[in-house]
PDB file of N, CA and C in Angstrom:
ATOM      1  N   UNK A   1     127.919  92.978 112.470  1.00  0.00           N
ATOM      2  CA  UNK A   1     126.511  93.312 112.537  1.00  0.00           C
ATOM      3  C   UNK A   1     125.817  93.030 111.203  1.00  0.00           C
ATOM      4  N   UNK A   2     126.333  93.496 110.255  1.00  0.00           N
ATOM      5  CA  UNK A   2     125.640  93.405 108.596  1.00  0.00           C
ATOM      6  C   UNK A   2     125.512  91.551 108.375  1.00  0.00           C
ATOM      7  N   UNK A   3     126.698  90.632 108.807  1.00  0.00           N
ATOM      8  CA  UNK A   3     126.446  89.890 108.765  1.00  0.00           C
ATOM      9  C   UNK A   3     125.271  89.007 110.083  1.00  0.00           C
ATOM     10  N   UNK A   4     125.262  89.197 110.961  1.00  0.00           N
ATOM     11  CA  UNK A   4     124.026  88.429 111.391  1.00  0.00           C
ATOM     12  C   UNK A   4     122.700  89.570 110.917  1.00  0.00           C
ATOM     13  N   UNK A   5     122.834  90.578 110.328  1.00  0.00           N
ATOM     14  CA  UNK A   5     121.592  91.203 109.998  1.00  0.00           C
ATOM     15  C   UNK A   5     121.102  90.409 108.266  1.00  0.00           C
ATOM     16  N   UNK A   6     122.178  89.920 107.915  1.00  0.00           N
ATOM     17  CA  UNK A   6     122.159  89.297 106.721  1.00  0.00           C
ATOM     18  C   UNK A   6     121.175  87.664 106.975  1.00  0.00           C
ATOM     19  N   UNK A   7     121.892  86.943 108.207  1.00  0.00           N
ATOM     20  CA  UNK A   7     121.597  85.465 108.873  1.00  0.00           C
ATOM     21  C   UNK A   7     119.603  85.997 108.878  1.00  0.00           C
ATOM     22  N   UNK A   8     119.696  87.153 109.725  1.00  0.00           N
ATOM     23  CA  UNK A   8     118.018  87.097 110.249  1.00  0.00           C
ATOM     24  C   UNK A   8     117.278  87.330 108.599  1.00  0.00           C
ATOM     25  N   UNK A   9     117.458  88.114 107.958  1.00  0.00           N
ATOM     26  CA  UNK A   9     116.498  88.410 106.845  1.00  0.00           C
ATOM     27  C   UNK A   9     116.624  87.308 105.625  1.00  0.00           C
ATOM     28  N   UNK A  10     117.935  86.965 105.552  1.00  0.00           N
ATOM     29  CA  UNK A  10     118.051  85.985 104.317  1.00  0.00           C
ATOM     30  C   UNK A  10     117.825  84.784 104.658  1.00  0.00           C
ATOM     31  N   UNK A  11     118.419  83.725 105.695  1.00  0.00           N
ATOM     32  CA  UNK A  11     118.924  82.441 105.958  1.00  0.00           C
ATOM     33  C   UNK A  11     117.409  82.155 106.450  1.00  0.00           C
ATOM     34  N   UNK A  12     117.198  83.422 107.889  1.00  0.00           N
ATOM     35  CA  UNK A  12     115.544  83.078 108.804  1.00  0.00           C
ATOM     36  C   UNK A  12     114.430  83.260 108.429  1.00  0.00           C
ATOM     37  N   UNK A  13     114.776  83.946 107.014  1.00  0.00           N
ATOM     38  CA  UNK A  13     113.590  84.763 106.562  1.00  0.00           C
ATOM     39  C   UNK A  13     112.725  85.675 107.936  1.00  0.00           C
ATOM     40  N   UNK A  14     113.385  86.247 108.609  1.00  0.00           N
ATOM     41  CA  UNK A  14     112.890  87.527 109.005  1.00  0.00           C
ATOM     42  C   UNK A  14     112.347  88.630 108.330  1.00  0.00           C
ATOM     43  N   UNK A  15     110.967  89.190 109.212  1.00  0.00           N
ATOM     44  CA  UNK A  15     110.024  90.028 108.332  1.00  0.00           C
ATOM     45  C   UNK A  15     111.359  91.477 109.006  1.00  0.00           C
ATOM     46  N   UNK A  16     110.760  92.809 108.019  1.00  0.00           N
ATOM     47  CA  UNK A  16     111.649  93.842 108.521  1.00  0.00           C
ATOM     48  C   UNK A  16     111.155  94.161 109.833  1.00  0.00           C
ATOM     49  N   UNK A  17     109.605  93.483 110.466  1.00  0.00           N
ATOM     50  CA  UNK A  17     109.690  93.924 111.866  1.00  0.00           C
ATOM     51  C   UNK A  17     110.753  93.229 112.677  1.00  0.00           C
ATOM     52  N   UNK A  18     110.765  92.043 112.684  1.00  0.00           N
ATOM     53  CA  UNK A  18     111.172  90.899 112.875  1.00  0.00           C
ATOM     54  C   UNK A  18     112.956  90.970 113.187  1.00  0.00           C
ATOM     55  N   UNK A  19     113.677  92.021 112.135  1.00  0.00           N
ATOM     56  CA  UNK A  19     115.174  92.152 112.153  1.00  0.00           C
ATOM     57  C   UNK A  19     115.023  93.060 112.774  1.00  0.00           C
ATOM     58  N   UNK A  20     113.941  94.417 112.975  1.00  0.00           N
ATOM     59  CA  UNK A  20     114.433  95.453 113.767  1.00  0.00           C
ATOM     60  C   UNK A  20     114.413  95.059 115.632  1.00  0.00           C
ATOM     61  N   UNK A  21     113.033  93.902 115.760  1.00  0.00           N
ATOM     62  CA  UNK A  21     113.188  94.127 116.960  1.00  0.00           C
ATOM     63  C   UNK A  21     114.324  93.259 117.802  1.00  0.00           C
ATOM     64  N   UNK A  22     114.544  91.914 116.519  1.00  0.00           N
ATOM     65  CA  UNK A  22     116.056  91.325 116.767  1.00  0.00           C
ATOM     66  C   UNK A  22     117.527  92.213 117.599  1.00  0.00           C
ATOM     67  N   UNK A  23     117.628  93.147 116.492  1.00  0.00           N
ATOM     68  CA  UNK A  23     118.301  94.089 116.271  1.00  0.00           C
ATOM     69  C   UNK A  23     118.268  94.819 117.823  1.00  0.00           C
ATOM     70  N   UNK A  24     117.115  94.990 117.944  1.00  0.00           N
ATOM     71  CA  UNK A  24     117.065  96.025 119.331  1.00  0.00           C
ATOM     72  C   UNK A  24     117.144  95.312 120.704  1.00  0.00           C
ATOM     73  N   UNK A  25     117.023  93.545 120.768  1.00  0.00           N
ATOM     74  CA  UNK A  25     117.166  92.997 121.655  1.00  0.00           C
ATOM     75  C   UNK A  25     118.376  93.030 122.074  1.00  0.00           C
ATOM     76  N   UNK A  26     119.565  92.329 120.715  1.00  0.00           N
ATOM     77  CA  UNK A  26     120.669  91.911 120.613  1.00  0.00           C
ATOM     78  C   UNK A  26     121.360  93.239 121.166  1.00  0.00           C
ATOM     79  N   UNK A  27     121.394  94.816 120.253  1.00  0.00           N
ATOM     80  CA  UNK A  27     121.965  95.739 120.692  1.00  0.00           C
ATOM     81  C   UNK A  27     121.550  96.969 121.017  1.00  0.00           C
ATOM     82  N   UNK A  28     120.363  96.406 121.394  1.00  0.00           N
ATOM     83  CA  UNK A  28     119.461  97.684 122.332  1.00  0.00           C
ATOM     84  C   UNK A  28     119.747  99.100 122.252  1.00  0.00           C
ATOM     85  N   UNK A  29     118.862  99.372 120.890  1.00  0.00           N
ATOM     86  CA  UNK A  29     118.593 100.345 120.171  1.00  0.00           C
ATOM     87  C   UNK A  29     116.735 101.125 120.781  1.00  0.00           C
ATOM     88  N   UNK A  30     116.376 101.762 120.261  1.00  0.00           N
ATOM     89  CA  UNK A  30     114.884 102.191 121.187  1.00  0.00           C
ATOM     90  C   UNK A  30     114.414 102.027 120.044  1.00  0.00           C
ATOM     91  N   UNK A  31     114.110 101.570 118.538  1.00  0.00           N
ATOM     92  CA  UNK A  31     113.145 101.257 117.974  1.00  0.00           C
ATOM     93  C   UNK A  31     112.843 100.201 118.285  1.00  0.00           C
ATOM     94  N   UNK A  32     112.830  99.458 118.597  1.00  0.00           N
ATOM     95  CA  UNK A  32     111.830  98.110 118.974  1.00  0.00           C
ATOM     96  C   UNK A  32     111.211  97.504 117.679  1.00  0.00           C
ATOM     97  N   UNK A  33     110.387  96.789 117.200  1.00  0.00           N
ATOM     98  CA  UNK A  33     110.011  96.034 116.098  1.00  0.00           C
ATOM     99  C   UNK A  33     109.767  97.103 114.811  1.00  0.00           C
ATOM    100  N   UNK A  34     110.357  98.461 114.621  1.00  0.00           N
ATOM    101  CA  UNK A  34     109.543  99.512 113.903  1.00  0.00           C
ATOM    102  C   UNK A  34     110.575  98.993 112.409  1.00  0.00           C
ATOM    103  N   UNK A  35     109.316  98.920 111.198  1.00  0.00           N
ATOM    104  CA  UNK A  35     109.121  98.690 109.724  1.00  0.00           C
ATOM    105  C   UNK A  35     110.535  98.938 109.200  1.00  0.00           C
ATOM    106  N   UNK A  36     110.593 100.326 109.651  1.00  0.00           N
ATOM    107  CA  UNK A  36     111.298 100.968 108.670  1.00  0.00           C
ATOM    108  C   UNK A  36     113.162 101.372 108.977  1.00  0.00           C
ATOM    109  N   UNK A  37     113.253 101.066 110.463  1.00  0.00           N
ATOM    110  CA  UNK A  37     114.254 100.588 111.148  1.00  0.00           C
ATOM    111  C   UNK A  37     114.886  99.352 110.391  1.00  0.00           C
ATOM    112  N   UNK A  38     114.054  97.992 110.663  1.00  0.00           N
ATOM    113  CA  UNK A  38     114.170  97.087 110.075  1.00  0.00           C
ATOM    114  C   UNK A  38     114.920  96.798 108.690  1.00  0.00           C
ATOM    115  N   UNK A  39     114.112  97.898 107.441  1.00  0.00           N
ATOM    116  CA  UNK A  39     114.451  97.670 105.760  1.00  0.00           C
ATOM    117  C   UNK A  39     115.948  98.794 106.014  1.00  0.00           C
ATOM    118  N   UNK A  40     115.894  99.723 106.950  1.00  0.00           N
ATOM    119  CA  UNK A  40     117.183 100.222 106.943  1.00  0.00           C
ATOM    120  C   UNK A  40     118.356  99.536 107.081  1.00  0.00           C
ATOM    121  N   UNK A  41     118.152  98.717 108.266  1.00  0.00           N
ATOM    122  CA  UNK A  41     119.374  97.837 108.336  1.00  0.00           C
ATOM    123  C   UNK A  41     119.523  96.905 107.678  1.00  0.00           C
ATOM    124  N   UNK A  42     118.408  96.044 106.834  1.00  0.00           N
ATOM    125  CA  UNK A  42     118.822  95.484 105.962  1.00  0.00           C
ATOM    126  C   UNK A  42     119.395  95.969 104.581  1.00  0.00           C
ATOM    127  N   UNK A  43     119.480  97.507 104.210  1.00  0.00           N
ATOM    128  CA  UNK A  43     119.597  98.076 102.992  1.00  0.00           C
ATOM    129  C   UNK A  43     121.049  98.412 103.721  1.00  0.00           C
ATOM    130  N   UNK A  44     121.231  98.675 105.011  1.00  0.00           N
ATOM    131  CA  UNK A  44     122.843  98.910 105.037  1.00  0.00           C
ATOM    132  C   UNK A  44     123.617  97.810 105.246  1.00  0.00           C
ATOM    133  N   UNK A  45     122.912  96.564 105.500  1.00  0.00           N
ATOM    134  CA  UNK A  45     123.965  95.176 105.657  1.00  0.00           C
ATOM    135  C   UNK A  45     123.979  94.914 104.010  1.00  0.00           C
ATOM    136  N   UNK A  46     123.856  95.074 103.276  1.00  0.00           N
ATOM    137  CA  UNK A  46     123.351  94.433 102.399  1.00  0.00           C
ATOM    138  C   UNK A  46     124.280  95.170 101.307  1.00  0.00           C
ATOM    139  N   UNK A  47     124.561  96.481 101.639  1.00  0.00           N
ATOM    140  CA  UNK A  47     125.314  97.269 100.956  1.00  0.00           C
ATOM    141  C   UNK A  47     126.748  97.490 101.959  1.00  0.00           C
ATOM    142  N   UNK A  48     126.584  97.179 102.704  1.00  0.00           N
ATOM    143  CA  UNK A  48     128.718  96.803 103.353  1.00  0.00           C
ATOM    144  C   UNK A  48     128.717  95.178 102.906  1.00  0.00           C
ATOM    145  N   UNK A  49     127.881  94.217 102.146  1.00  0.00           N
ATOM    146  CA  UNK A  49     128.339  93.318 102.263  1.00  0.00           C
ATOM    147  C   UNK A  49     128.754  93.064 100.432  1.00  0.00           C
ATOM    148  N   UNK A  50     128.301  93.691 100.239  1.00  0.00           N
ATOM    149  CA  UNK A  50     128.238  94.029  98.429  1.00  0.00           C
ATOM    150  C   UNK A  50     127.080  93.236  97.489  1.00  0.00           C
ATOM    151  N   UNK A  51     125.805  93.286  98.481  1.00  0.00           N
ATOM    152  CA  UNK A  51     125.183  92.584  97.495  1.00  0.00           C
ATOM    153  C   UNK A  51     123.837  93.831  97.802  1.00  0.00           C
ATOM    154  N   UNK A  52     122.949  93.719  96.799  1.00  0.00           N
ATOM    155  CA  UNK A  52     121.596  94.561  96.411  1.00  0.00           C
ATOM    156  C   UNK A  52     120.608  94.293  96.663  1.00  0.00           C
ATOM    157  N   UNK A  53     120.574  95.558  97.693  1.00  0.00           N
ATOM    158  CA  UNK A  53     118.645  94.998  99.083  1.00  0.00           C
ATOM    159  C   UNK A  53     117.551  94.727  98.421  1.00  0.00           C
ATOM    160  N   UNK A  54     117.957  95.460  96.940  1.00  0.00           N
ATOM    161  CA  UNK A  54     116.445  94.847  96.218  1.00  0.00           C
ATOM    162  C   UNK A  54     116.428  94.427  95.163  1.00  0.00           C
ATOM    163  N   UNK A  55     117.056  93.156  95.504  1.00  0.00           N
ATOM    164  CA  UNK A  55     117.300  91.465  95.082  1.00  0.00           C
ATOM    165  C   UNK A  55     116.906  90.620  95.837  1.00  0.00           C
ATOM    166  N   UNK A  56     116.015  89.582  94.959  1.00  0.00           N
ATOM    167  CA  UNK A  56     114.860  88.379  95.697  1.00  0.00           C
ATOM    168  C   UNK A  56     115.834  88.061  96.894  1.00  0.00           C
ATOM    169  N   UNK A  57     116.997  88.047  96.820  1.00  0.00           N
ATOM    170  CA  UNK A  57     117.790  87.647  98.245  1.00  0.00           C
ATOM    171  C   UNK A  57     117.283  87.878  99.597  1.00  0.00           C
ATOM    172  N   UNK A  58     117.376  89.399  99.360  1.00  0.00           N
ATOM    173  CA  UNK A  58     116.999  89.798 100.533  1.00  0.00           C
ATOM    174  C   UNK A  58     115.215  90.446 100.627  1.00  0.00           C
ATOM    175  N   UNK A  59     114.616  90.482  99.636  1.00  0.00           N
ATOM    176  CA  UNK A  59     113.023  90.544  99.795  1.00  0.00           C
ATOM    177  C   UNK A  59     112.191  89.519  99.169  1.00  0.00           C
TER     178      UNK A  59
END
């Protein structure tokens, strides 16, 4: 998961709406496109993968 949550925000440049509602298609979660869903899962892929959510990488 951390890694295709990594593919949508880094590689696709996905906005954090953009990964959450990914996120909720792929594994149908009930937030749907919400902000803050979104920067969550990118702050937890980002930290099982060992790199730092707030690094130009990932914002």
């Amino acid at each position: 998961m951390a890694a295709q949550i990594r593919v949508w925000r880094v590689d696709e440049d996905y906005s954090y709406r953009a990964v959450a509602q990914a996120a909720t298609d792929l594994w149908g979660s009930d937030w749907g496109s919400n902000q803050g869903y979104g920067a969550a899962l990118c702050e937890a892929a980002a930290e099982m993968l060992g790199e730092d959510f707030n690094q130009e990488l990932w914002n």
